[in-house]
C-alpha atoms as a PDB file:
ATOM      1  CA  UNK A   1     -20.805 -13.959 -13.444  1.00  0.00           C
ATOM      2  CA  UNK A   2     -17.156 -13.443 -12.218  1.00  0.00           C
ATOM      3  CA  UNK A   3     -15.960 -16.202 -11.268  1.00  0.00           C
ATOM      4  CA  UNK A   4     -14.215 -17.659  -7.756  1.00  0.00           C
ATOM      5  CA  UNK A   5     -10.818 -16.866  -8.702  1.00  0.00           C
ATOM      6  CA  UNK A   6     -11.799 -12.969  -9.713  1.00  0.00           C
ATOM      7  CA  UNK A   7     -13.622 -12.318  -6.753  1.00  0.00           C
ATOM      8  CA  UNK A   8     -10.789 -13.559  -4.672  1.00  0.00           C
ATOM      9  CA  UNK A   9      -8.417 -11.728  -6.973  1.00  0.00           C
ATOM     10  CA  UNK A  10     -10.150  -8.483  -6.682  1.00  0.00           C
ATOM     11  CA  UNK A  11     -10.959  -8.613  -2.501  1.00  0.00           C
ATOM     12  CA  UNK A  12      -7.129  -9.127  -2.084  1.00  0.00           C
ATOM     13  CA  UNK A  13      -6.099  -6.498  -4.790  1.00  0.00           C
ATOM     14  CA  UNK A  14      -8.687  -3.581  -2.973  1.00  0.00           C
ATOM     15  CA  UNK A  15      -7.474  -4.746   0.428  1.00  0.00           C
ATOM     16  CA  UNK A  16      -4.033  -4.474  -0.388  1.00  0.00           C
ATOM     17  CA  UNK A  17      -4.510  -1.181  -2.196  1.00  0.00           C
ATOM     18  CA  UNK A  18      -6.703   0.542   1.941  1.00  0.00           C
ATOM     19  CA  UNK A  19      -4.437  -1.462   4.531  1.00  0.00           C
ATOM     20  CA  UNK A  20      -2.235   1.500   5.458  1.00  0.00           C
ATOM     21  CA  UNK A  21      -5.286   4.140   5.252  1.00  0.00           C
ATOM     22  CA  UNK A  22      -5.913   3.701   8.953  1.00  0.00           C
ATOM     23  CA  UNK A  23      -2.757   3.693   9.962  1.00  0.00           C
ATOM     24  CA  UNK A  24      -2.612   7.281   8.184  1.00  0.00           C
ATOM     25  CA  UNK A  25      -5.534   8.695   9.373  1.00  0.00           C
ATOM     26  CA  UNK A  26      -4.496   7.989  13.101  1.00  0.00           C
ATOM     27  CA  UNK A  27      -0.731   9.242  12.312  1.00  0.00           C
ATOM     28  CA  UNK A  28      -2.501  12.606  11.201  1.00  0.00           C
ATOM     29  CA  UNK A  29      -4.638  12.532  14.186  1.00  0.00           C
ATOM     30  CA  UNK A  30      -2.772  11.969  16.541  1.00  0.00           C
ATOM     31  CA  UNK A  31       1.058  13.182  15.297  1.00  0.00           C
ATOM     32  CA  UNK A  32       2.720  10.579  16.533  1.00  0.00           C
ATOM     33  CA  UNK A  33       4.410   7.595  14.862  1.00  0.00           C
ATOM     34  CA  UNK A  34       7.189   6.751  16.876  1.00  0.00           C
ATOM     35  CA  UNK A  35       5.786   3.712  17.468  1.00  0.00           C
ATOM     36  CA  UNK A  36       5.470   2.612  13.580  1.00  0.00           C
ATOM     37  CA  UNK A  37       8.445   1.309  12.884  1.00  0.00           C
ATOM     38  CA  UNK A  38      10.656   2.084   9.706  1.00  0.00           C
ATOM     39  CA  UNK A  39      10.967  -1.544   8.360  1.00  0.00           C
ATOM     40  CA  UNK A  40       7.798  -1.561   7.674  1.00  0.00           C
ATOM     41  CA  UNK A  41       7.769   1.587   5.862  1.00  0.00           C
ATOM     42  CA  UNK A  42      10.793   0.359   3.788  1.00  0.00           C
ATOM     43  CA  UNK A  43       9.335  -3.295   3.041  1.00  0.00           C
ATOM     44  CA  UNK A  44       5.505  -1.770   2.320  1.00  0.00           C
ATOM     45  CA  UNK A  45       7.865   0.630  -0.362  1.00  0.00           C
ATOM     46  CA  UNK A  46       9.689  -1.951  -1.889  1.00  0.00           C
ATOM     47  CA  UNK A  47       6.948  -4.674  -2.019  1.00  0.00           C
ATOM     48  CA  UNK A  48       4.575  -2.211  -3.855  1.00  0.00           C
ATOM     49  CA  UNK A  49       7.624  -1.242  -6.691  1.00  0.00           C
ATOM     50  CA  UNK A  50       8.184  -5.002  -6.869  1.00  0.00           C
ATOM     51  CA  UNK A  51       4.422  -5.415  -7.550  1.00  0.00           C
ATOM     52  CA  UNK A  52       4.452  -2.430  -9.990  1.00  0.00           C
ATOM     53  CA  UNK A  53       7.289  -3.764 -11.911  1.00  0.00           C
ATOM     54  CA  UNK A  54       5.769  -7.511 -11.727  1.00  0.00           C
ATOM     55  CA  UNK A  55       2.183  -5.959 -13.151  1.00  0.00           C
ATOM     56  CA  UNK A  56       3.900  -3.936 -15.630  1.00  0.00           C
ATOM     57  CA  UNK A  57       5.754  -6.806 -17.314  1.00  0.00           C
ATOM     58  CA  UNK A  58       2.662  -8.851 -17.353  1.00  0.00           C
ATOM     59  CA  UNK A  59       0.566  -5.368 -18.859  1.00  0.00           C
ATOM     60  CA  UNK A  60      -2.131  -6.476 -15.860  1.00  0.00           C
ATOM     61  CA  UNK A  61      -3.845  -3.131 -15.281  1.00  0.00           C
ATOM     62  CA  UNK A  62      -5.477  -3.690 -12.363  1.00  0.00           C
ATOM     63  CA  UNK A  63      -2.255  -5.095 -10.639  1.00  0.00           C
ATOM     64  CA  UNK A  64      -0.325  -2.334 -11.698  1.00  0.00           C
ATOM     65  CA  UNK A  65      -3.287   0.387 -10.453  1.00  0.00           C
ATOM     66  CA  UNK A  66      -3.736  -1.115  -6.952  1.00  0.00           C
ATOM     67  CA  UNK A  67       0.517  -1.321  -6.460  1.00  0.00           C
ATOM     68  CA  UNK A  68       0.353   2.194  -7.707  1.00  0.00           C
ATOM     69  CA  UNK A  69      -2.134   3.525  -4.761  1.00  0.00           C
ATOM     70  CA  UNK A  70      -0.516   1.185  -2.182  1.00  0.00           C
ATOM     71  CA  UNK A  71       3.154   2.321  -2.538  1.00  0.00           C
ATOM     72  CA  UNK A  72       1.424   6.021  -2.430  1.00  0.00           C
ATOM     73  CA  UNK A  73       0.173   5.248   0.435  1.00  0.00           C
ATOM     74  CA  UNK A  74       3.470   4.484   2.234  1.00  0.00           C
ATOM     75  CA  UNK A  75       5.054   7.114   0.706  1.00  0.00           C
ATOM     76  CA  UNK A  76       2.288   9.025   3.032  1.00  0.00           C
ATOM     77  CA  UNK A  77       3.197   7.230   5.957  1.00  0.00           C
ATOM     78  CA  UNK A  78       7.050   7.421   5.510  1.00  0.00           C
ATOM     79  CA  UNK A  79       6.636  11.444   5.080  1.00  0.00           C
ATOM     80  CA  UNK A  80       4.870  11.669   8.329  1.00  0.00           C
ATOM     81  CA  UNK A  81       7.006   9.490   9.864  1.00  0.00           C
ATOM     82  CA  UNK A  82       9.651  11.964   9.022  1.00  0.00           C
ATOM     83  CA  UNK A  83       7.755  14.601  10.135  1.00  0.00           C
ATOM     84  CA  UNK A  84       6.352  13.215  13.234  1.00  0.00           C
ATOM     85  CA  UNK A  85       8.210  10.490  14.393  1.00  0.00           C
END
């Protein structure tokens, strides 16, 4: 059985890796993200590479994964925001 600390570990790791999805399935809706700002484009960006680089030099896999489809995902946002907003 897993214990307290890997459940924790993994509910913050998968939440961490979705909390921008519904921001970009209403930017794609609705085309308009003038209202999201840029800061926290920029600081979702950099936290993720900071989190890459932090997973990498401790080889932890799953870190490195869930960084990996977070920063994607504001790369996402920060292309429709230059698209739409």
């Amino acid at each position: 059985m897993p214990s307290f600390t890997a459940i924790i570990g993994t509910g913050a790791t998968v939440l961490s890796s979705i909390k921008a999805i519904p921001q970009i399935v209403k930017s794609l809706r609705t085309k308009r993200l003038q209202d999201l700002s840029w800061g926290w484009i920029v600081l979702g960006l950099v936290s993720s590479y900071f989190w890459i680089v932090y997973g990498l030099l401790l080889a932890d896999v799953p870190l490195v994964s869930s960084s990996v489809v977070t920063i994607g995902s504001f790369m996402v946002l920060f292309y429709l925001k230059r698209k739409y907003g």
